[in-house]
Protein backbone atom coordinates (compact mmCIF):
# COMPACT_ATOMS: atom_id res chain seq x y z
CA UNK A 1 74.47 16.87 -111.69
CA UNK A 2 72.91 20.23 -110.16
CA UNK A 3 75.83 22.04 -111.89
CA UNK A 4 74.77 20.47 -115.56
CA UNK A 5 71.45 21.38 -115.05
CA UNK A 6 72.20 25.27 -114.39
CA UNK A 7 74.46 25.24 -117.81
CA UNK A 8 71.69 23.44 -119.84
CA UNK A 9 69.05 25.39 -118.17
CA UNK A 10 71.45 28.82 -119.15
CA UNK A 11 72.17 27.73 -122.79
CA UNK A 12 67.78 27.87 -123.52
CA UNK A 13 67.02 31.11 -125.01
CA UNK A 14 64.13 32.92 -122.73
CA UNK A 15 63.33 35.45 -125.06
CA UNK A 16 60.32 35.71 -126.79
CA UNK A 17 59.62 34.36 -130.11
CA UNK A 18 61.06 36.06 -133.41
CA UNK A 19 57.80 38.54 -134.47
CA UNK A 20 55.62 38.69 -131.70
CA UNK A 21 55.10 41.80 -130.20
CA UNK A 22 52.96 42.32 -126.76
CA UNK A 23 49.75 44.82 -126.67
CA UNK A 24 48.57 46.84 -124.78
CA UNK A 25 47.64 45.51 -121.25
CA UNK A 26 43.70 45.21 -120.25
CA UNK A 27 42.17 47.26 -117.40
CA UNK A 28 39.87 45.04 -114.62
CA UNK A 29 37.16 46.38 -116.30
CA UNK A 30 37.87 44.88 -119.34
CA UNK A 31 39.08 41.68 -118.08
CA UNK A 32 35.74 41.36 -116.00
CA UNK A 33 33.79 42.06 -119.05
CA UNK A 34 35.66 39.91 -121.45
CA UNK A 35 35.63 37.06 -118.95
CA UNK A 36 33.19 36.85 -117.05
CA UNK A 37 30.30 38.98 -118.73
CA UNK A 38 30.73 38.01 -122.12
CA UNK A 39 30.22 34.18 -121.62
CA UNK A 40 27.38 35.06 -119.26
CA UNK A 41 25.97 37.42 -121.94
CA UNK A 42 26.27 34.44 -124.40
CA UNK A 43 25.00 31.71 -122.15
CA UNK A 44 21.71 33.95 -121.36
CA UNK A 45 20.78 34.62 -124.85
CA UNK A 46 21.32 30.66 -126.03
CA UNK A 47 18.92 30.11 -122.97
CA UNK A 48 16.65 32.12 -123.79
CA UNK A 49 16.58 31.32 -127.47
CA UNK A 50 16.03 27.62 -126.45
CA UNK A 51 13.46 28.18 -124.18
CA UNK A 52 11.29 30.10 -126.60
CA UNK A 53 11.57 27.37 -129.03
CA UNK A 54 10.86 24.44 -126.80
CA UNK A 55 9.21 25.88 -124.53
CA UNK A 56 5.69 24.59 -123.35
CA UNK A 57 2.95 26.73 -124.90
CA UNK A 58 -0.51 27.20 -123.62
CA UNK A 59 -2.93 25.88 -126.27
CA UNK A 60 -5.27 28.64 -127.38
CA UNK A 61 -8.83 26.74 -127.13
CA UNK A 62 -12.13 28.67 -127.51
CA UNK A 63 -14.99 27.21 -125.43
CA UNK A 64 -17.80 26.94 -127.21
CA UNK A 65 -19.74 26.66 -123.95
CA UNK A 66 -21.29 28.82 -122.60
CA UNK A 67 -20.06 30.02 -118.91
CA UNK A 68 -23.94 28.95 -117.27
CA UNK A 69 -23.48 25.15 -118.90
CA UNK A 70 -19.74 24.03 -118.61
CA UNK A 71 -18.37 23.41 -115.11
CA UNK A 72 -14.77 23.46 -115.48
């Protein structure tokens, strides 16, 4: 059985697809940033951009009271 599965495993072709060909490698740096700082990066600004537009707002009210006759 063992020895069937060594021939069969042998007769698969490991190389790599027919027209792919590998880039250049990325530094750490680049990994980090691509990784881990660009969905940050993206998840910060969405945040932000909801929170400005549902954000609670102070209401801009005038008093027309005067400070010596309105006790707040």
């Amino acid at each position: 059985m063992m020895i069937q599965l060594i021939q069969a495993a042998t007769k698969f072709n490991m190389a790599p697809e027919d027209g792919t060909v590998a880039g250049e490698s990325l530094s750490a740096a680049q990994t980090a940033l691509y990784f881990v700082g660009a969905p940050v990066a993206i998840f910060l600004f969405i945040s932000v951009v909801v929170y400005a537009l549902t954000g609670e707002r102070k209401e801009k009210t005038e008093s027309k009271d005067s400070v010596l006759t309105h006790i707040e």
